[in-house]
PDB file of N, CA and C in Angstrom:
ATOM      1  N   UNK A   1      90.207 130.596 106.122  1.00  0.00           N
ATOM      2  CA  UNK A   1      88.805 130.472 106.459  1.00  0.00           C
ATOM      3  C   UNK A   1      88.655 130.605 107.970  1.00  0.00           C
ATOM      4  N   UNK A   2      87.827 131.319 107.905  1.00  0.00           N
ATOM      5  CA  UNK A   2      87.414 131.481 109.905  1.00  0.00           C
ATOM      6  C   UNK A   2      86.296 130.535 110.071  1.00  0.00           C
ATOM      7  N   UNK A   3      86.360 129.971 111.006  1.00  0.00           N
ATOM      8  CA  UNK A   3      85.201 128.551 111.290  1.00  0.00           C
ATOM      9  C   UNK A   3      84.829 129.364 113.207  1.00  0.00           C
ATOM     10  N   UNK A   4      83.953 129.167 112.947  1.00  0.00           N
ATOM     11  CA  UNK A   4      82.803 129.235 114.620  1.00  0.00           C
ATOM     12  C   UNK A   4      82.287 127.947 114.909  1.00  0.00           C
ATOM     13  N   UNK A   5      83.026 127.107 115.867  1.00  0.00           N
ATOM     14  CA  UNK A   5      81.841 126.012 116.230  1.00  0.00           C
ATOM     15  C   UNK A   5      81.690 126.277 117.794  1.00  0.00           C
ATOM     16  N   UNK A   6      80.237 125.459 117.771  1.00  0.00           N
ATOM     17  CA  UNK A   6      79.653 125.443 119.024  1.00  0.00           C
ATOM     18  C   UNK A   6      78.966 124.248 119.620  1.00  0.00           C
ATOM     19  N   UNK A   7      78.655 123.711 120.621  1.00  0.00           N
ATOM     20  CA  UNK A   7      78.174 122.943 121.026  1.00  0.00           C
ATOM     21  C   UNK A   7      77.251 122.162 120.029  1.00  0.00           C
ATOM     22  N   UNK A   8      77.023 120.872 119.483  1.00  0.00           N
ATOM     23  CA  UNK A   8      75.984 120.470 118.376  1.00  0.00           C
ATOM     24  C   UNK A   8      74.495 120.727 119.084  1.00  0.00           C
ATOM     25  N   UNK A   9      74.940 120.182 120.595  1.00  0.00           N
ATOM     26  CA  UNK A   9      73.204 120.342 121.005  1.00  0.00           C
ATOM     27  C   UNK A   9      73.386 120.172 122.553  1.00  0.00           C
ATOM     28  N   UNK A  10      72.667 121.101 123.304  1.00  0.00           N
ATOM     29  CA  UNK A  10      72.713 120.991 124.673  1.00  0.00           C
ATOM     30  C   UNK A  10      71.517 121.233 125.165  1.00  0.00           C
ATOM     31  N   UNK A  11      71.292 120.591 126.072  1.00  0.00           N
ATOM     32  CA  UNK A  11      69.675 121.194 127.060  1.00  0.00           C
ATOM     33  C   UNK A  11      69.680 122.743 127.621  1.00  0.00           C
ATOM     34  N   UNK A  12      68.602 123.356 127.339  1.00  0.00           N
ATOM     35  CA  UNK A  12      68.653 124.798 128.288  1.00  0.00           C
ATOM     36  C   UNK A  12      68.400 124.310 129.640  1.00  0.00           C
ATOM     37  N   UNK A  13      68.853 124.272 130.665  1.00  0.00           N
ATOM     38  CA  UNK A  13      68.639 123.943 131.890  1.00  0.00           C
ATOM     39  C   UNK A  13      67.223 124.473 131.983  1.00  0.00           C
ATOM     40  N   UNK A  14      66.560 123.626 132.936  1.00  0.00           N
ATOM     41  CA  UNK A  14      65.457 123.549 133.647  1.00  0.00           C
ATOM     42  C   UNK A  14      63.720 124.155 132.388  1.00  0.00           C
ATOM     43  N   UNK A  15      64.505 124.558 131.415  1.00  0.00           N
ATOM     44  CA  UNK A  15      63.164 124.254 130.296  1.00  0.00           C
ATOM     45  C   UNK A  15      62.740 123.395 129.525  1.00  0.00           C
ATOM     46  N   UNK A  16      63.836 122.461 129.516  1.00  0.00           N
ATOM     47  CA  UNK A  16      63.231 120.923 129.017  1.00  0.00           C
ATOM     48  C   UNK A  16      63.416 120.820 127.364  1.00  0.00           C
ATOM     49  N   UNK A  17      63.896 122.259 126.647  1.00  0.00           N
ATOM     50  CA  UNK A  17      64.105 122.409 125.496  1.00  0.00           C
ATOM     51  C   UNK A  17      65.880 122.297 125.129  1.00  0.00           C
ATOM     52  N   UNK A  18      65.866 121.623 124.108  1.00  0.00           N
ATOM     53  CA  UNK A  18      66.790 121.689 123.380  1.00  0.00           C
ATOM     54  C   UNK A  18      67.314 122.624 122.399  1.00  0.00           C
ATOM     55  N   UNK A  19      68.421 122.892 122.344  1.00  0.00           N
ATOM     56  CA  UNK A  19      68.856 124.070 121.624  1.00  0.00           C
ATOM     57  C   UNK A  19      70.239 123.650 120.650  1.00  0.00           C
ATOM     58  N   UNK A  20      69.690 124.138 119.681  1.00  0.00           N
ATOM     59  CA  UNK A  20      70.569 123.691 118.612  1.00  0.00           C
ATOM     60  C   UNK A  20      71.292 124.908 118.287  1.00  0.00           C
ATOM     61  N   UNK A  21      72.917 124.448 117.923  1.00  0.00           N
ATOM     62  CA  UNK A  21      73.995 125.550 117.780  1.00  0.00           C
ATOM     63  C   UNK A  21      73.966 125.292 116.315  1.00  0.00           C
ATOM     64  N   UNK A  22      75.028 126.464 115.748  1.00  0.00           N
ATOM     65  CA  UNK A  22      75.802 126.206 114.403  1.00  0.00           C
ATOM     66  C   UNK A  22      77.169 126.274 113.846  1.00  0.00           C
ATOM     67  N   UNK A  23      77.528 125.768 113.051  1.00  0.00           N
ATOM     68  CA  UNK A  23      78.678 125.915 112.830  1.00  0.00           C
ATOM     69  C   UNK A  23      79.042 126.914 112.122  1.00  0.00           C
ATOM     70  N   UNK A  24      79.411 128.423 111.917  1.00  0.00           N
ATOM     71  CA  UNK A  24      79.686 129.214 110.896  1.00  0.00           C
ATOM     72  C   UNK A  24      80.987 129.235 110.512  1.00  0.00           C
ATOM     73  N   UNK A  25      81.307 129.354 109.079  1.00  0.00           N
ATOM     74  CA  UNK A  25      82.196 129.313 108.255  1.00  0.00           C
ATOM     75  C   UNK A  25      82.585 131.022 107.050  1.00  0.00           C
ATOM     76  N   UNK A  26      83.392 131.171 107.761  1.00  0.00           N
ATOM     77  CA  UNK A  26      83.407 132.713 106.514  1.00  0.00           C
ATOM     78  C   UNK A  26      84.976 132.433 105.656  1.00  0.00           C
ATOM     79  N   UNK A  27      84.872 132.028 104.323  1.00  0.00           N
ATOM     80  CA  UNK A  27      85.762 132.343 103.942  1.00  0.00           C
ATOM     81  C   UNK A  27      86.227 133.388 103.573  1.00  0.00           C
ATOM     82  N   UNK A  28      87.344 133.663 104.107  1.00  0.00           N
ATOM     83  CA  UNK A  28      87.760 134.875 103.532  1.00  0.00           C
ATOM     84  C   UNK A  28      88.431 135.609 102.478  1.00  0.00           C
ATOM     85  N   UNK A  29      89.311 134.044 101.419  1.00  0.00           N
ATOM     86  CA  UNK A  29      89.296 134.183 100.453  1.00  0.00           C
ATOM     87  C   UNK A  29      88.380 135.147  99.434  1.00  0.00           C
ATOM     88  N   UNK A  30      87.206 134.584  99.820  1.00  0.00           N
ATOM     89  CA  UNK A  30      85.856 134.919  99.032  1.00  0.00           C
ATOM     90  C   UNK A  30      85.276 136.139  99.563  1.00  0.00           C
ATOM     91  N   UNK A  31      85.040 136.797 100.817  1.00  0.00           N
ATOM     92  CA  UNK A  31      84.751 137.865 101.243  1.00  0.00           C
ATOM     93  C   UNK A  31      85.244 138.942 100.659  1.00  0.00           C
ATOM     94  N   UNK A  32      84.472 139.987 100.209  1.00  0.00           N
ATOM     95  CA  UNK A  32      84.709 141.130  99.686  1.00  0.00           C
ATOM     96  C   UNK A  32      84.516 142.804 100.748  1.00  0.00           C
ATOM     97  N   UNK A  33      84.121 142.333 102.165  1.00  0.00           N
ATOM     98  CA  UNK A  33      84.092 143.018 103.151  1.00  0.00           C
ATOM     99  C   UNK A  33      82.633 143.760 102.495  1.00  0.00           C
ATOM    100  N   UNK A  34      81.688 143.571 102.158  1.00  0.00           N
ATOM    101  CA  UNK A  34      80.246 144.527 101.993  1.00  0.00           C
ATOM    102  C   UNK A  34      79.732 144.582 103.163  1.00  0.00           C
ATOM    103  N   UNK A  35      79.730 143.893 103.981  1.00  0.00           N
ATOM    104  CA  UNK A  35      79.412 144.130 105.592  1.00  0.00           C
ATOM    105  C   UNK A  35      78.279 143.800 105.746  1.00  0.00           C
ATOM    106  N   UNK A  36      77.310 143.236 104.698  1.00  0.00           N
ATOM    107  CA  UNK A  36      76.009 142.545 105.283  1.00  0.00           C
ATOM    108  C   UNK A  36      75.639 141.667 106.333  1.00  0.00           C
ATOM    109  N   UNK A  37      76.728 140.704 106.309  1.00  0.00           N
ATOM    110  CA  UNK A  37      76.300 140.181 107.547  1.00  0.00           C
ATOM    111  C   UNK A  37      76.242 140.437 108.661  1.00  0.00           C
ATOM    112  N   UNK A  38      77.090 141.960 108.915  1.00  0.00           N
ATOM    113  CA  UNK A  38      77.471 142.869 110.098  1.00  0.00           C
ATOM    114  C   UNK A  38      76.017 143.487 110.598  1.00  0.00           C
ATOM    115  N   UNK A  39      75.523 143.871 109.127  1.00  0.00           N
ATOM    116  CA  UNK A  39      74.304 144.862 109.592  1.00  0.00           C
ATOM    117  C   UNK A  39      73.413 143.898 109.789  1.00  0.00           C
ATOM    118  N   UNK A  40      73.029 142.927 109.196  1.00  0.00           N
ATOM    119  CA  UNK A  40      72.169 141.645 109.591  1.00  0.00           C
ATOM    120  C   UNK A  40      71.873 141.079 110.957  1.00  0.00           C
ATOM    121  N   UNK A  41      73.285 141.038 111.308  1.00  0.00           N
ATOM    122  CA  UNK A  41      73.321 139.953 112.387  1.00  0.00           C
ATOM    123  C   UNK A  41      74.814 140.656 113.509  1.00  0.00           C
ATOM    124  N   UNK A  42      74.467 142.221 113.746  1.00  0.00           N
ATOM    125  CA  UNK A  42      75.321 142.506 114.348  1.00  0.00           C
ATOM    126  C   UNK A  42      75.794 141.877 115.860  1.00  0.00           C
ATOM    127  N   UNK A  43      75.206 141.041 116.048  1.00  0.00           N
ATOM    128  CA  UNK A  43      75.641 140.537 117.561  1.00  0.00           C
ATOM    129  C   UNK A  43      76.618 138.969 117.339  1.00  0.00           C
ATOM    130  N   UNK A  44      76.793 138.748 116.383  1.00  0.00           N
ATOM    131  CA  UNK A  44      77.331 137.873 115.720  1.00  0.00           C
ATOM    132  C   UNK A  44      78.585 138.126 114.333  1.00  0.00           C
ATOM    133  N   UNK A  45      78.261 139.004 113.775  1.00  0.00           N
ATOM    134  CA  UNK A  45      79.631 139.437 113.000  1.00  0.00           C
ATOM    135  C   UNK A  45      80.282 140.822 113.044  1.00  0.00           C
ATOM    136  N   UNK A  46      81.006 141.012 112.854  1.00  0.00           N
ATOM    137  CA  UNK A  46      81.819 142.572 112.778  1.00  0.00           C
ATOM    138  C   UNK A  46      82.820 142.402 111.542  1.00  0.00           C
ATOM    139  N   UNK A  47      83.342 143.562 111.294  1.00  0.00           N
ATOM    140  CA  UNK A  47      84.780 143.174 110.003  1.00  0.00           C
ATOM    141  C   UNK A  47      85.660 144.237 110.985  1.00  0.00           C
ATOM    142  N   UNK A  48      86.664 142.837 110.420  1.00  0.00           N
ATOM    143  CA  UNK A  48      88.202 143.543 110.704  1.00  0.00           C
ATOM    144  C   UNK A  48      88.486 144.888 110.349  1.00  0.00           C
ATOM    145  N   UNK A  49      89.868 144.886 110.684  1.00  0.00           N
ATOM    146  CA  UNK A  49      90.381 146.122 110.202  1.00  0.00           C
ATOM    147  C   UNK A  49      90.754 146.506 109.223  1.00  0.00           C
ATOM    148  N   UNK A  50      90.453 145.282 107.826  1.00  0.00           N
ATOM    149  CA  UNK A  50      90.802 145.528 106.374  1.00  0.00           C
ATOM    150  C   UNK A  50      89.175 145.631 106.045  1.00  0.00           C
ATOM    151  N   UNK A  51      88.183 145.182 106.494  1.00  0.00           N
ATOM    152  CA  UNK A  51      86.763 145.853 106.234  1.00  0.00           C
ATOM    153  C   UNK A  51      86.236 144.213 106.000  1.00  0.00           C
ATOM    154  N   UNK A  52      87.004 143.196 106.317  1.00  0.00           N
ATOM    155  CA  UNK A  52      86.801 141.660 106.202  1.00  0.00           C
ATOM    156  C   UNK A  52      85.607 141.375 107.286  1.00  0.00           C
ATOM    157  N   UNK A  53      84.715 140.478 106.709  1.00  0.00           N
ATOM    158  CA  UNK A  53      84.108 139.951 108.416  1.00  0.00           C
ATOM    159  C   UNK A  53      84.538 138.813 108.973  1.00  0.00           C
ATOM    160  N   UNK A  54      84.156 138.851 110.217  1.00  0.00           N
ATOM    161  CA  UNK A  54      84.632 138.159 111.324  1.00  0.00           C
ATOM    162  C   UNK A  54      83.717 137.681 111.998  1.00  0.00           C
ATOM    163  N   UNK A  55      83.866 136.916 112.715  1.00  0.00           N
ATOM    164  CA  UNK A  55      83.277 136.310 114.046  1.00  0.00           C
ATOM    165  C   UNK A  55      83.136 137.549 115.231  1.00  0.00           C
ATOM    166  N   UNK A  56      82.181 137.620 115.735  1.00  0.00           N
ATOM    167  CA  UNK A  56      82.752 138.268 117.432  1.00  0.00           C
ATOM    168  C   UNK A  56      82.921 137.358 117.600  1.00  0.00           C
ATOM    169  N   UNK A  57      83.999 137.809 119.299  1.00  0.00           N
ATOM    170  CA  UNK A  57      84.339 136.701 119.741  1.00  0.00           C
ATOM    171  C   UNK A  57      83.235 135.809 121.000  1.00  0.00           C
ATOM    172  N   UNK A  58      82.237 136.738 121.259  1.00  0.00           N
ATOM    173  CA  UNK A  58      81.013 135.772 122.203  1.00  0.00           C
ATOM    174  C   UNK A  58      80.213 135.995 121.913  1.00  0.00           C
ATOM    175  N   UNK A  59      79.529 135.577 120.590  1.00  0.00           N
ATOM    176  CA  UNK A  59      77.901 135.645 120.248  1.00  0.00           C
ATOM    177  C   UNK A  59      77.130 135.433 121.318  1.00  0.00           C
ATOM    178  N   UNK A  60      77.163 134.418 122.381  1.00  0.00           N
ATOM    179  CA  UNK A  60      76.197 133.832 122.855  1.00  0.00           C
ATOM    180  C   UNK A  60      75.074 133.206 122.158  1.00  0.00           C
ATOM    181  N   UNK A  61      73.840 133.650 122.473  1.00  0.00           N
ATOM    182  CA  UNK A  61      73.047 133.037 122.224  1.00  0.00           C
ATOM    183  C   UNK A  61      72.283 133.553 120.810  1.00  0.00           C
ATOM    184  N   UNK A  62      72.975 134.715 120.776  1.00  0.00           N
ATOM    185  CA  UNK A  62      73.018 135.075 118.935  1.00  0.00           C
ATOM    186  C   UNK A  62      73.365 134.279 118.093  1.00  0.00           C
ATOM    187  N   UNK A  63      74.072 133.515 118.354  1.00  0.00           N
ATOM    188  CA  UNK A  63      74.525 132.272 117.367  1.00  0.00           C
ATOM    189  C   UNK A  63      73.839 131.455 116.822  1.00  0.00           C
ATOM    190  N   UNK A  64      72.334 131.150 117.718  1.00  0.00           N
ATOM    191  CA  UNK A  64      71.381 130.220 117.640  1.00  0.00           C
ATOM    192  C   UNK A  64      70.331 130.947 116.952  1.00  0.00           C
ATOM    193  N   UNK A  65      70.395 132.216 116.722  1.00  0.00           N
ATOM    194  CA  UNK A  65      69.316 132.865 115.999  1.00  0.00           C
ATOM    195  C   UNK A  65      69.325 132.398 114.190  1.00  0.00           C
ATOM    196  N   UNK A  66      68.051 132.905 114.238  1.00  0.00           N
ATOM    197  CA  UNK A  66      67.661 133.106 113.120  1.00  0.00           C
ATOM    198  C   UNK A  66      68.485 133.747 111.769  1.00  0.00           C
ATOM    199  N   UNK A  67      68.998 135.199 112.382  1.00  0.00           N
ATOM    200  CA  UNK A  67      69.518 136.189 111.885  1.00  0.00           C
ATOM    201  C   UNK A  67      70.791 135.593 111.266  1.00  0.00           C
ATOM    202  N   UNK A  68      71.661 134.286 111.885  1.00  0.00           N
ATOM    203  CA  UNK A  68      72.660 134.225 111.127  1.00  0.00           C
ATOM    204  C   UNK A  68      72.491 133.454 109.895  1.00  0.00           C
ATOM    205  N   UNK A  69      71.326 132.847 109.809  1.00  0.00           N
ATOM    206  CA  UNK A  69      71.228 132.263 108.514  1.00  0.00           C
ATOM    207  C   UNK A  69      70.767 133.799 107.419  1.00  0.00           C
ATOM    208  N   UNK A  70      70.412 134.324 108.164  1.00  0.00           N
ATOM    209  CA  UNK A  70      69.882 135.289 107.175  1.00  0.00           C
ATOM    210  C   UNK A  70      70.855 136.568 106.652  1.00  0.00           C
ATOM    211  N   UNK A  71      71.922 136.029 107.382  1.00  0.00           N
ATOM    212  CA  UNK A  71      73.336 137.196 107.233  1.00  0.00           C
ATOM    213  C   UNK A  71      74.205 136.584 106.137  1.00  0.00           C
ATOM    214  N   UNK A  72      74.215 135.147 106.360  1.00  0.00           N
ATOM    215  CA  UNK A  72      74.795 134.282 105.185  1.00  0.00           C
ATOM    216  C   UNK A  72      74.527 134.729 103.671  1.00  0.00           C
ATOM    217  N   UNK A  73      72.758 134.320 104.108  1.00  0.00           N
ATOM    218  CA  UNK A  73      72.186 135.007 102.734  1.00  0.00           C
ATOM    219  C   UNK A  73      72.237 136.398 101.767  1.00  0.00           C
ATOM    220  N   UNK A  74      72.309 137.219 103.167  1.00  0.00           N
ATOM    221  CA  UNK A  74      72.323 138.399 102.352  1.00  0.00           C
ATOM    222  C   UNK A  74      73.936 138.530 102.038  1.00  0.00           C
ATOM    223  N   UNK A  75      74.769 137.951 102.292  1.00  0.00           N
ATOM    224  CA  UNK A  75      76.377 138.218 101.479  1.00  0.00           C
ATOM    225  C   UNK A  75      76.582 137.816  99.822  1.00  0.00           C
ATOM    226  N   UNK A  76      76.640 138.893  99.351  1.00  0.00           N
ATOM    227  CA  UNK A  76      76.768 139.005  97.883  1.00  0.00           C
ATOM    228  C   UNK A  76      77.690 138.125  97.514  1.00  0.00           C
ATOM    229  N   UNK A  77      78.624 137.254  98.006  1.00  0.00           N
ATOM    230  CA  UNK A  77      79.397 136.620  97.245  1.00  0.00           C
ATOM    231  C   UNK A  77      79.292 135.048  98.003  1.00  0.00           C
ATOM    232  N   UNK A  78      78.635 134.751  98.627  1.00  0.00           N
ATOM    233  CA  UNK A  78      77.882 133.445  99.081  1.00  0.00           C
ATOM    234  C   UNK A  78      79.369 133.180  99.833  1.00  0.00           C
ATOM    235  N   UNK A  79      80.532 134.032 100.937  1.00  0.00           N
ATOM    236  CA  UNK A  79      81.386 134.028 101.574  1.00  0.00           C
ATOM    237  C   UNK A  79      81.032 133.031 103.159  1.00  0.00           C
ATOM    238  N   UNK A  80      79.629 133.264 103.316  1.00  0.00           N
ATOM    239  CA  UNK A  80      79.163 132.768 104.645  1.00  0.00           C
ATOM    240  C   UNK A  80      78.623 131.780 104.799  1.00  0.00           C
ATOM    241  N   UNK A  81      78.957 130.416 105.485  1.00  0.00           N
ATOM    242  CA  UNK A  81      78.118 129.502 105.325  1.00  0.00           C
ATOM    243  C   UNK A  81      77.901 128.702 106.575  1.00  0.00           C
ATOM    244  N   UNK A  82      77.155 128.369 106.789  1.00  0.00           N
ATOM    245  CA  UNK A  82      76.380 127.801 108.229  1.00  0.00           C
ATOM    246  C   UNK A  82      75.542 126.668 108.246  1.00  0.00           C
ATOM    247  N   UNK A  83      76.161 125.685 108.821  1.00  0.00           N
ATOM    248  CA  UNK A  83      75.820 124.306 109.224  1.00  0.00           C
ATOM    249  C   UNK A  83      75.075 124.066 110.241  1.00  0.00           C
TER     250      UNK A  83
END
């Protein structure tokens, strides 16, 4: 299993807002490489070189988007999961 964690919660400097991270989880057991979450949420996943997905390795502030819950979702075999 590939795990992404990130900070639980940090201040954005000088906007007074809080920003919440996530934890992503791809098993890879369960991954069948369809690459949805790639096309979903390309600033945040890619697949290996067997066609598996992955983590990039510096989302940044892609991580905090929207899009990765919605990359989870669209994986046909419910491989992606995010805390």
């Amino acid at each position: 299993m590939v795990t992404g964690i990130r900070d639980d919660r940090h201040p954005n400097e000088g906007s007074g807002e809080v920003q919440m991270t996530m934890k992503i989880d791809i098993d890879k057991d369960v991954c069948i490489g369809a690459g949805q979450c790639a096309l979903v949420a390309p600033r945040v996943f890619t697949q290996d070189d067997d066609g598996f997905s992955e983590l990039l390795p510096e989302p940044g502030d892609a991580l905090t988007g929207p899009m990765v819950g919605e990359a989870a979702r669209a994986c046909p075999v419910q491989a992606i999961t995010v805390n």
